[in-house]
PDB file of N, CA and C in Angstrom:
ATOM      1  N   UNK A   1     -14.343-112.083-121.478  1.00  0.00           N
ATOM      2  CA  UNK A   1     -15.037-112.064-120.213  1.00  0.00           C
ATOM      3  C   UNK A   1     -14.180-111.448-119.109  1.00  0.00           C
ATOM      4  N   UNK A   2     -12.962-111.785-118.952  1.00  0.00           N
ATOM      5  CA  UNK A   2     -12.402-111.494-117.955  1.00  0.00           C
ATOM      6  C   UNK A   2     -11.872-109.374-118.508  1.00  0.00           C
ATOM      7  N   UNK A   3     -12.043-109.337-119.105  1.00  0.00           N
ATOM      8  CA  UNK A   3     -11.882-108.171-120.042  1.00  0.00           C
ATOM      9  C   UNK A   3     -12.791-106.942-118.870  1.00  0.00           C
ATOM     10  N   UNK A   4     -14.248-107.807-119.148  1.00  0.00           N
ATOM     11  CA  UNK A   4     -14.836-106.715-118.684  1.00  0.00           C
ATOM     12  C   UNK A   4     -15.282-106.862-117.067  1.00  0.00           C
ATOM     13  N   UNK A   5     -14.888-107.595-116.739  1.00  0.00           N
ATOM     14  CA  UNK A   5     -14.626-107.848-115.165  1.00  0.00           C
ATOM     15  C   UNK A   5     -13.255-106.789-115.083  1.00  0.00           C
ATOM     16  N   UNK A   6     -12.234-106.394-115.106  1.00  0.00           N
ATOM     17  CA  UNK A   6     -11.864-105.211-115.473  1.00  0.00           C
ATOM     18  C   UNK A   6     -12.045-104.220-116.199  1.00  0.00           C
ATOM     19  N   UNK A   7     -13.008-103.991-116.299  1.00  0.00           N
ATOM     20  CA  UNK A   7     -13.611-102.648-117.064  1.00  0.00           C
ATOM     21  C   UNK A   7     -14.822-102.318-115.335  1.00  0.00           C
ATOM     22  N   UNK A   8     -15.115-103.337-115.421  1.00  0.00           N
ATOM     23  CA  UNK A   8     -15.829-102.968-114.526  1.00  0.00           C
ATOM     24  C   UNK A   8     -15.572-102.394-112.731  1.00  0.00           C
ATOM     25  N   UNK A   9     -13.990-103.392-112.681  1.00  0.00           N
ATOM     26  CA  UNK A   9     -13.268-102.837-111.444  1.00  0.00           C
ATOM     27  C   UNK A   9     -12.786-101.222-111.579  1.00  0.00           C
ATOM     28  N   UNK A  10     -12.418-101.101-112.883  1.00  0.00           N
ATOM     29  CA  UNK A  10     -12.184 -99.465-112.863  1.00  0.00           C
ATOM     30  C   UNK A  10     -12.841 -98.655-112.692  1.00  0.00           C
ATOM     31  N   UNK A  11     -14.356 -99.028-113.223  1.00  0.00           N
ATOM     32  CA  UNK A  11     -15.467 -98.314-113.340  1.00  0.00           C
ATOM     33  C   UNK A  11     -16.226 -98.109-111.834  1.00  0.00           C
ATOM     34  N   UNK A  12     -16.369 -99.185-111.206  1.00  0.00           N
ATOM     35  CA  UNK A  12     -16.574 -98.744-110.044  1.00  0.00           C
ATOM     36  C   UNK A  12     -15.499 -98.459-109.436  1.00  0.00           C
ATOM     37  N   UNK A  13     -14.198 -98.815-108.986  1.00  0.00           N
ATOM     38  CA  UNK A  13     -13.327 -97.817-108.250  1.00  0.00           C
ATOM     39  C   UNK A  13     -13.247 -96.526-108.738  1.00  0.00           C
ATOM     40  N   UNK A  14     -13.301 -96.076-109.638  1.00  0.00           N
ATOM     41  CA  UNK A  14     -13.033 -94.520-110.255  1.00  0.00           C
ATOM     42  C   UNK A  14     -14.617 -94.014-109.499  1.00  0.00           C
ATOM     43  N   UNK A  15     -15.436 -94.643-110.020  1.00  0.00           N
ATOM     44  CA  UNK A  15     -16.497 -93.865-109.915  1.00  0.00           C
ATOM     45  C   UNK A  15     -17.053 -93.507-108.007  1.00  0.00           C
ATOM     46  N   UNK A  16     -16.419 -94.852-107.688  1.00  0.00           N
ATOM     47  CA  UNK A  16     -16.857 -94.465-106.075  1.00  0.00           C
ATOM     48  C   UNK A  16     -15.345 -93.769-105.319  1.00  0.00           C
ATOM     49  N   UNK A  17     -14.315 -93.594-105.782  1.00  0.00           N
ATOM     50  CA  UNK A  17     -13.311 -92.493-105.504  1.00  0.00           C
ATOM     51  C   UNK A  17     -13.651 -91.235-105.618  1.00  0.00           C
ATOM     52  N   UNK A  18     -14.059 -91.202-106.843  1.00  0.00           N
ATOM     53  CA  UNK A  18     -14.551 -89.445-107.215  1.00  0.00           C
ATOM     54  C   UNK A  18     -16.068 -88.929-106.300  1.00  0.00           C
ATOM     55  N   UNK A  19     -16.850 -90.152-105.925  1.00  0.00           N
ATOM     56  CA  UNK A  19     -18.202 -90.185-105.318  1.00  0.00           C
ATOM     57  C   UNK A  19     -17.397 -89.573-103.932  1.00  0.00           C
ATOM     58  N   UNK A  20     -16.377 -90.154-103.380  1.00  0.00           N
ATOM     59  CA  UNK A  20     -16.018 -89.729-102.224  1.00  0.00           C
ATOM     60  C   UNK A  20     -15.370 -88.657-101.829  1.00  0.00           C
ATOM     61  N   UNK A  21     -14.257 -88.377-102.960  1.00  0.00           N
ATOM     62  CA  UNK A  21     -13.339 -87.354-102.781  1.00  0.00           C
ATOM     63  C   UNK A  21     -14.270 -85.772-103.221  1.00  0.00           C
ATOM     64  N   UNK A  22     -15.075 -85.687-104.070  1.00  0.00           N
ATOM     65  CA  UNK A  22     -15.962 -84.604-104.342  1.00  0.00           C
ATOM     66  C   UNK A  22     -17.117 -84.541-103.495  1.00  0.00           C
ATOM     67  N   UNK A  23     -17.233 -85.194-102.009  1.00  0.00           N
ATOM     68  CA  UNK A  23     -18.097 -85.234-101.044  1.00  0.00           C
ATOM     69  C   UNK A  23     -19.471 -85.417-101.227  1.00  0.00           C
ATOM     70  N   UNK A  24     -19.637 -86.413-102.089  1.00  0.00           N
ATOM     71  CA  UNK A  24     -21.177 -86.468-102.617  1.00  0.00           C
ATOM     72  C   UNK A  24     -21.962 -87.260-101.123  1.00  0.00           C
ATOM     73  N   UNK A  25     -22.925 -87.491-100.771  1.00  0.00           N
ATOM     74  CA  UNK A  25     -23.340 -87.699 -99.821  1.00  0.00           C
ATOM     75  C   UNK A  25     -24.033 -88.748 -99.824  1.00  0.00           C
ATOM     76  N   UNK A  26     -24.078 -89.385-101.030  1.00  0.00           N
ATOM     77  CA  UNK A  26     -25.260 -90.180-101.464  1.00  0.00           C
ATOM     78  C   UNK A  26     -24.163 -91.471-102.106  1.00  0.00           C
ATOM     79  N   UNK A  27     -24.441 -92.504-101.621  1.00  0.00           N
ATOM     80  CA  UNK A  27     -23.339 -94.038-102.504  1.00  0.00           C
ATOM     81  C   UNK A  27     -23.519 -94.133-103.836  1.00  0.00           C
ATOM     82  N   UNK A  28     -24.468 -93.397-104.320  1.00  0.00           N
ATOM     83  CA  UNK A  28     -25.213 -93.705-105.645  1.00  0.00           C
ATOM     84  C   UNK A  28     -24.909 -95.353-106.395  1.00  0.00           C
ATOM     85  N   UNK A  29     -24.440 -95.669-107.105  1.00  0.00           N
ATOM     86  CA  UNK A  29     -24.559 -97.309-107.418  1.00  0.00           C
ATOM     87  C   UNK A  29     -23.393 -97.810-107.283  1.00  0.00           C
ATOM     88  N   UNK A  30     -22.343 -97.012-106.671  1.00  0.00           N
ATOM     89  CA  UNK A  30     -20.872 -97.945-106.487  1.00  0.00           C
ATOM     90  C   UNK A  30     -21.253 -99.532-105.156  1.00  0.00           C
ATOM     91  N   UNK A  31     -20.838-100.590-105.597  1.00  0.00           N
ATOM     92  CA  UNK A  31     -21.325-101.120-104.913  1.00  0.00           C
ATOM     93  C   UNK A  31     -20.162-101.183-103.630  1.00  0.00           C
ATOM     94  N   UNK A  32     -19.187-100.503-103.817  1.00  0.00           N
ATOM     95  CA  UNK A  32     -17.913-100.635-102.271  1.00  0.00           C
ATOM     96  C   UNK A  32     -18.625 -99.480-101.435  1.00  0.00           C
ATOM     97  N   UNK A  33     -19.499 -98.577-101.900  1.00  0.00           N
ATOM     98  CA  UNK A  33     -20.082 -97.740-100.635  1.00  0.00           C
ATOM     99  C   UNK A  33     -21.192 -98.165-100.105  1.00  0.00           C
ATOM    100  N   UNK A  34     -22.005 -99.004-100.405  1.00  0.00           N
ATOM    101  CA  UNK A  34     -23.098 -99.341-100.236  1.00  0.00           C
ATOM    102  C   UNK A  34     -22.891-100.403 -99.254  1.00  0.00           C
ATOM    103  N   UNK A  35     -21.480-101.639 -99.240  1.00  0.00           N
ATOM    104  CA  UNK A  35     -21.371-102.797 -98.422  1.00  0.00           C
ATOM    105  C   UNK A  35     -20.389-102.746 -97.213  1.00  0.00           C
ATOM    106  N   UNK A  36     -19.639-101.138 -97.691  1.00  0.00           N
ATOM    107  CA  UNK A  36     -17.921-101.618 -96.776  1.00  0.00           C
ATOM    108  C   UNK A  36     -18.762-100.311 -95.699  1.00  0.00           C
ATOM    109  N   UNK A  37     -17.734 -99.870 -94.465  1.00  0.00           N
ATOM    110  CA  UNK A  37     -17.996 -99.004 -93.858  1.00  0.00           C
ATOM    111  C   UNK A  37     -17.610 -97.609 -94.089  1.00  0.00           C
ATOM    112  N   UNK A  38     -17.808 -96.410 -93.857  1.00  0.00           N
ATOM    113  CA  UNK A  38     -17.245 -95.213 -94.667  1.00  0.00           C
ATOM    114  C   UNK A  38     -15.932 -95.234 -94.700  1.00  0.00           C
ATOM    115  N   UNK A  39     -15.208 -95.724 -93.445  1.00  0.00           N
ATOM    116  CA  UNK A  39     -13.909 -95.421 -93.070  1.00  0.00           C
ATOM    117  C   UNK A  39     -12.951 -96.046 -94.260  1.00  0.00           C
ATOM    118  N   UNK A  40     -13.819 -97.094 -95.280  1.00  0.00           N
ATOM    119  CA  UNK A  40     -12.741 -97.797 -95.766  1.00  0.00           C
ATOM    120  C   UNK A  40     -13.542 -97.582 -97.346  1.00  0.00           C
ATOM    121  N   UNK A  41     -13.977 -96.585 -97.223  1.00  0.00           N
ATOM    122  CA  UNK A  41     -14.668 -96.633 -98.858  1.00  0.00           C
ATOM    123  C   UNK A  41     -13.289 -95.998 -99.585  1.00  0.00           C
ATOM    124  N   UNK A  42     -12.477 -94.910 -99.652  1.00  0.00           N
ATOM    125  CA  UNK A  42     -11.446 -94.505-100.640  1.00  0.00           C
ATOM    126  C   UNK A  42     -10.803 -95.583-100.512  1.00  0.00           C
ATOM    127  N   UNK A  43     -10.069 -96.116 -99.371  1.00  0.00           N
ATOM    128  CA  UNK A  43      -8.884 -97.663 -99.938  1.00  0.00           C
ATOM    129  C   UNK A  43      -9.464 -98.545-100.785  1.00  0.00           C
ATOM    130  N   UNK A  44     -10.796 -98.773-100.613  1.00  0.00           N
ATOM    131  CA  UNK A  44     -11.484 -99.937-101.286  1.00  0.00           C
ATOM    132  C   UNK A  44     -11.571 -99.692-102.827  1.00  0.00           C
ATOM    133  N   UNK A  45     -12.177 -98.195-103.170  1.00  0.00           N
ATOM    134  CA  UNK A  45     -11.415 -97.614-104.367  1.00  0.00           C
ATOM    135  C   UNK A  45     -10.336 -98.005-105.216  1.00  0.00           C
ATOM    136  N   UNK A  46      -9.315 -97.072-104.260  1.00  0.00           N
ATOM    137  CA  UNK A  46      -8.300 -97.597-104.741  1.00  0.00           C
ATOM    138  C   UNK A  46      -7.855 -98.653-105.211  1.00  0.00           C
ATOM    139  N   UNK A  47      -8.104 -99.976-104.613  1.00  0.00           N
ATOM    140  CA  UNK A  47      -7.620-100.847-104.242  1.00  0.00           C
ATOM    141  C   UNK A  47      -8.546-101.390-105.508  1.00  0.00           C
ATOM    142  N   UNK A  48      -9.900-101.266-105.842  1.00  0.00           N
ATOM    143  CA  UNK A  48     -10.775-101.871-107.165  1.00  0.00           C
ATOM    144  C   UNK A  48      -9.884-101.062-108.423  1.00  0.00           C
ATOM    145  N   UNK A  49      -9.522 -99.844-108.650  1.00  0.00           N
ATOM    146  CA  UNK A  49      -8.938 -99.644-109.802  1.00  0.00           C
ATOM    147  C   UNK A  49      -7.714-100.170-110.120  1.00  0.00           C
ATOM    148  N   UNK A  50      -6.552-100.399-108.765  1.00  0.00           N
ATOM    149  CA  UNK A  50      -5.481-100.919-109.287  1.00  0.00           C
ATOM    150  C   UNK A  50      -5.919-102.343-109.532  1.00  0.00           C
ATOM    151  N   UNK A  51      -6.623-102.958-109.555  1.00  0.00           N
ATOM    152  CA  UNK A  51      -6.999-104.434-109.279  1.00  0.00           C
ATOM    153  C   UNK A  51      -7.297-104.580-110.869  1.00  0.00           C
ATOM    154  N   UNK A  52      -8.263-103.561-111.483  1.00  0.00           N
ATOM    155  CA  UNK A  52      -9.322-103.225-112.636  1.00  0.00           C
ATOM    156  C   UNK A  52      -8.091-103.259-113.812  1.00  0.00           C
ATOM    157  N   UNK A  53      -6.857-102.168-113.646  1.00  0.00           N
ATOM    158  CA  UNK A  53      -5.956-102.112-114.244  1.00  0.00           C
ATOM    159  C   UNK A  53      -4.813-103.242-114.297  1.00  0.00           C
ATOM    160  N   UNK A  54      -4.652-103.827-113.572  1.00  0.00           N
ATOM    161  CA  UNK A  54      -4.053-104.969-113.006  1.00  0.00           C
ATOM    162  C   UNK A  54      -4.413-106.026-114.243  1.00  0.00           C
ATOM    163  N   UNK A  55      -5.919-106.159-114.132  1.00  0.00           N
ATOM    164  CA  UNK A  55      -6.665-107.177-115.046  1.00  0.00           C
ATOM    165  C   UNK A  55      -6.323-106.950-116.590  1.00  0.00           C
ATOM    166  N   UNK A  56      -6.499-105.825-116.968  1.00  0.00           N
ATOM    167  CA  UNK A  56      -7.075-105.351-118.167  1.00  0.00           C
ATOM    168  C   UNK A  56      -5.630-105.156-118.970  1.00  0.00           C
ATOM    169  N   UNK A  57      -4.130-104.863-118.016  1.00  0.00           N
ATOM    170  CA  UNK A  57      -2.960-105.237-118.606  1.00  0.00           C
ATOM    171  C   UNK A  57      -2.457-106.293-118.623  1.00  0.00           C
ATOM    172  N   UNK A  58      -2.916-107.407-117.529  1.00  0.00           N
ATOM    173  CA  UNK A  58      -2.709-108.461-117.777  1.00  0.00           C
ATOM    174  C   UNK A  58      -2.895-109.428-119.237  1.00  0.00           C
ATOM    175  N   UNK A  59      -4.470-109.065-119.478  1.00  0.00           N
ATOM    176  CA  UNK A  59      -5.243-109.396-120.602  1.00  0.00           C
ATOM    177  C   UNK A  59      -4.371-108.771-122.109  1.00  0.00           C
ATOM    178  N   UNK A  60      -3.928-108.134-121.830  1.00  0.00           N
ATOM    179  CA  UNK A  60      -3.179-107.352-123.451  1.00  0.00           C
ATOM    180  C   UNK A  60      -1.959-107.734-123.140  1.00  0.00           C
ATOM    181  N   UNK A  61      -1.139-108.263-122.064  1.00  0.00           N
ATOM    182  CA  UNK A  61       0.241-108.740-122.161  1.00  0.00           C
ATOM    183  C   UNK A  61       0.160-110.192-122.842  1.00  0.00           C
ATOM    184  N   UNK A  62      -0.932-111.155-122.359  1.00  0.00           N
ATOM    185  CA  UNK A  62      -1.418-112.398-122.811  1.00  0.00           C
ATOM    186  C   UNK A  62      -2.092-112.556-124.509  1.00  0.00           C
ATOM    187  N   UNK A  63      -2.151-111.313-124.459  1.00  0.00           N
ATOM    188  CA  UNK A  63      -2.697-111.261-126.046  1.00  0.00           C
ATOM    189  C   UNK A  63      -1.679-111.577-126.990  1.00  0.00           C
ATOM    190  N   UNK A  64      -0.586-110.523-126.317  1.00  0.00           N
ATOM    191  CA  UNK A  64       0.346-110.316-127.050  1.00  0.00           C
ATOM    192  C   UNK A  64       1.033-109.077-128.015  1.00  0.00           C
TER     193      UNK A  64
END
């Protein structure tokens, strides 16, 4: 479970980074463009993939 709660932070930070940085105009389903204000949509990005990655190495250090 917690697996894909990081799958999913990457997935939307990647996907609403690239939504922003390739000037798409439209939030399409990232949900950090749709709630935060523009000014803070790339940090928020950012900030969901290192979070996403964060998780998902956590989870394989605990594995073992």
């Amino acid at each position: 479970m917690i697996e894909l709660i990081g799958i999913l932070l990457v997935v939307q930070g990647g996907g609403g980074l690239l939504n922003r940085l390739l000037g798409a105009h439209s939030p399409s389903w990232f949900v950090q463009l749709h709630v935060l204000p523009p000014s803070l949509h790339v940090v928020a990005s950012v900030v969901m993939v290192l979070l996403g990655v964060a998780v998902l190495t956590g989870t394989r250090k605990r594995r073992g």
